[in-house]
N, C-alpha and C. Protein backbone atom coordinates (compact mmCIF):
# COMPACT_ATOMS: atom_id res chain seq x y z
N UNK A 1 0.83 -1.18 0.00
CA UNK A 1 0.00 0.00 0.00
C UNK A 1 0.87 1.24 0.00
N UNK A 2 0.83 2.44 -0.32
CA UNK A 2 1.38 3.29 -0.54
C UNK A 2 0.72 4.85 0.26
N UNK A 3 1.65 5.57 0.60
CA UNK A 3 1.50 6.88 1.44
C UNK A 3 0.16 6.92 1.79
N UNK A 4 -0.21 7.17 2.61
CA UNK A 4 -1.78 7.59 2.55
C UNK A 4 -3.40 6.79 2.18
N UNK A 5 -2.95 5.53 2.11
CA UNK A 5 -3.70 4.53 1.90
C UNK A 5 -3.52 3.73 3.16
N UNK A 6 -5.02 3.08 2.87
CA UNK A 6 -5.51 1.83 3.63
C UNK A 6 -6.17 0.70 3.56
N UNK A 7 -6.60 -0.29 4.55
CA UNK A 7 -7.37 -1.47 4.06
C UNK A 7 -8.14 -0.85 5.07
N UNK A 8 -9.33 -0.98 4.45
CA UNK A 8 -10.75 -0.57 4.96
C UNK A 8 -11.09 -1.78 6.45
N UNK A 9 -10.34 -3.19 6.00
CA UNK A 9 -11.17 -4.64 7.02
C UNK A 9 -10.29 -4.03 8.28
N UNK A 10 -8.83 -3.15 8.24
CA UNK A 10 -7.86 -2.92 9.07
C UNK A 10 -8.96 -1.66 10.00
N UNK A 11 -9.66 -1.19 9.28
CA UNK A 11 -9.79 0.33 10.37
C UNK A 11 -11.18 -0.02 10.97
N UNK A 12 -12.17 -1.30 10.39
CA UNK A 12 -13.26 -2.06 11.00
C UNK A 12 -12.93 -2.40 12.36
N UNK A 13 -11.75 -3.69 12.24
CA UNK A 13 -11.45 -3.98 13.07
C UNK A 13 -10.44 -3.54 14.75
N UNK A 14 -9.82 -2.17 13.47
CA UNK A 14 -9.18 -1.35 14.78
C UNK A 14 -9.60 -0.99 15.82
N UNK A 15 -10.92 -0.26 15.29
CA UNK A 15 -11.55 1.07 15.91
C UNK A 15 -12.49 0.39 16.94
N UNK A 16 -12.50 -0.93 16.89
CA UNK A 16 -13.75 -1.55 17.78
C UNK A 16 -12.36 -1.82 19.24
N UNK A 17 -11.59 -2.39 18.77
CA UNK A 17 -10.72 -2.66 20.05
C UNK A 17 -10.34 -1.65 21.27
N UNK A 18 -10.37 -0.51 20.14
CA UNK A 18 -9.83 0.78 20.81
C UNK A 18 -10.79 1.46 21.40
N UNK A 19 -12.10 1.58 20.66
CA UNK A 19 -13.49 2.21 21.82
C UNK A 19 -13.57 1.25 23.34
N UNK A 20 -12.82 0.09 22.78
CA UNK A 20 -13.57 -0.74 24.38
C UNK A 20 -12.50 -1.08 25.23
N UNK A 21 -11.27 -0.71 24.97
CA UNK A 21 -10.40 -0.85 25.65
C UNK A 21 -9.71 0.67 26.43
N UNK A 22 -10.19 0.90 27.70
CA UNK A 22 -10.14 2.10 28.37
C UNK A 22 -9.08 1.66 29.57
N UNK A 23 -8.07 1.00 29.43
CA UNK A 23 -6.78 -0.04 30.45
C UNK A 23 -5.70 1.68 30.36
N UNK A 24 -5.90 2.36 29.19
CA UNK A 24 -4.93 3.61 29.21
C UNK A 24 -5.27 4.61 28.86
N UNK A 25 -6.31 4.78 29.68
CA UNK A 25 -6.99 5.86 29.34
C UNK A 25 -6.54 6.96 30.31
N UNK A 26 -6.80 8.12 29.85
CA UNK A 26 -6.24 9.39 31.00
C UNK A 26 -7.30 9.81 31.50
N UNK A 27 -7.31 10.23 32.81
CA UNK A 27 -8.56 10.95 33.55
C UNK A 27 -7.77 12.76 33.62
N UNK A 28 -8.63 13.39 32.88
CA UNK A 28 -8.62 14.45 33.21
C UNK A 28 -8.69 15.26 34.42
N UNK A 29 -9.52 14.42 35.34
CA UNK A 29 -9.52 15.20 36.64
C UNK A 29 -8.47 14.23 37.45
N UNK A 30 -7.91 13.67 37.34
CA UNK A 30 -6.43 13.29 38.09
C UNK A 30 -5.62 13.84 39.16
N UNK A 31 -5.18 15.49 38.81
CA UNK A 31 -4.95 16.41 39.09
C UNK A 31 -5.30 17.53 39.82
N UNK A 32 -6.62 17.53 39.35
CA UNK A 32 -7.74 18.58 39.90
C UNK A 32 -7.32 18.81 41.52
N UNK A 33 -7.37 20.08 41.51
CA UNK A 33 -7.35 20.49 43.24
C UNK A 33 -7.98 21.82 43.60
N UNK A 34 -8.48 22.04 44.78
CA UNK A 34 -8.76 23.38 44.66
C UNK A 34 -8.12 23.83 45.85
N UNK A 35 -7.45 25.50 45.31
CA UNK A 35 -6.35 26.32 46.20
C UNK A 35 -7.01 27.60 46.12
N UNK A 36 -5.91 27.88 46.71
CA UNK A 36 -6.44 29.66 47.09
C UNK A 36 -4.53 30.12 46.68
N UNK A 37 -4.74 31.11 45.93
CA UNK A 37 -3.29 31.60 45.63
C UNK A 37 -3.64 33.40 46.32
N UNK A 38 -2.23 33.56 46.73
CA UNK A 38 -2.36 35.27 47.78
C UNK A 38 -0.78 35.35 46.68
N UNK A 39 -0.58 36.74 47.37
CA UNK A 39 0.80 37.08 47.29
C UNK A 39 0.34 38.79 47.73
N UNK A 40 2.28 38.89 47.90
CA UNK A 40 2.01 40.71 48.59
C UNK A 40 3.17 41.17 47.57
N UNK A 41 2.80 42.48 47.42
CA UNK A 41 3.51 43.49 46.85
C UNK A 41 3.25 44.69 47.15
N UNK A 42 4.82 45.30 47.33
CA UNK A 42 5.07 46.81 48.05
C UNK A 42 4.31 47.88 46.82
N UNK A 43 3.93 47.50 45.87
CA UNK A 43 3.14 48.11 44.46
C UNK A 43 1.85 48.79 44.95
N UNK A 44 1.65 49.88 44.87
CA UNK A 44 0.03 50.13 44.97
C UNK A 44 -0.59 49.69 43.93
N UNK A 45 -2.16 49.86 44.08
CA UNK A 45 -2.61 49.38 43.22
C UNK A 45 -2.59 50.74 42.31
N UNK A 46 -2.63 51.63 42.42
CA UNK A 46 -2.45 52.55 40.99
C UNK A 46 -1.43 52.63 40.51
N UNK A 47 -0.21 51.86 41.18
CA UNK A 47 1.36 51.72 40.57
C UNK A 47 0.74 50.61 39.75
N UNK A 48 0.16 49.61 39.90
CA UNK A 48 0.01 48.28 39.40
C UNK A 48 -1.05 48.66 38.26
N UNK A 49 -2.30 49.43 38.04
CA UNK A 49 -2.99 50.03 36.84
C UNK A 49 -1.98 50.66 36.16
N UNK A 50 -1.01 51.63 36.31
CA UNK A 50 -0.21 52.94 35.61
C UNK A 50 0.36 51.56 34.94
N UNK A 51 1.01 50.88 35.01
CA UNK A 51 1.79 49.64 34.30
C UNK A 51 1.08 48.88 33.34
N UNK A 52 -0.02 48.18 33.54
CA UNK A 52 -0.57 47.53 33.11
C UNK A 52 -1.29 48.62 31.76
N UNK A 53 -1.54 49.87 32.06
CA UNK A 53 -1.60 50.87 30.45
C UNK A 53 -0.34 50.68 29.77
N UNK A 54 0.50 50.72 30.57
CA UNK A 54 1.82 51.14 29.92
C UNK A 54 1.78 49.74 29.28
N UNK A 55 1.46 48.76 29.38
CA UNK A 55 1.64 47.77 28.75
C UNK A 55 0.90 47.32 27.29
N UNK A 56 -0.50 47.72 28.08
CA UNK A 56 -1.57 48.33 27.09
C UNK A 56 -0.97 48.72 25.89
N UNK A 57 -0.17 49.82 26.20
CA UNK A 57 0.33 51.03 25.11
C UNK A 57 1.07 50.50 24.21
N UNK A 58 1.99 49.27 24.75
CA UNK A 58 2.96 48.93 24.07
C UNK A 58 2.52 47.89 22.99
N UNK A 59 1.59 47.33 23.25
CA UNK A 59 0.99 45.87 22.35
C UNK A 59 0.23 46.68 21.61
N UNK A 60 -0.47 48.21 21.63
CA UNK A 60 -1.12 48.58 20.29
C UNK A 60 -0.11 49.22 19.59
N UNK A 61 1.40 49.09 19.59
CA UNK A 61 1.91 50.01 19.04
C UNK A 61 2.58 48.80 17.84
């Protein structure tokens, strides 16, 4: 068979093994946690707006 070709009896029989076989499957919520994130900075918050324009300013330019 050549680049990009197939046998049709090959992708019958693939696709059935692979819907029913879930032995490696990934769980998305695996990981999942729930936090609380803080942090401090000596920044006011209108030091921390004046920046965030200035940043503004720079990505429309």
């Amino acid at each position: 068979m050549g680049f990009g070709s197939y046998d049709e009896s090959e992708q019958e029989t693939g696709s059935q093994t692979d819907e029913d076989d879930d032995s490696e499957a990934v769980s998305v919520h695996e990981h999942d946690h729930e936090g609380e994130v803080s942090f401090e900075s000596e920044a006011s918050t209108d030091d921390l707006v004046g920046r965030l324009s200035e940043m503004r300013d720079e990505d429309e330019e």
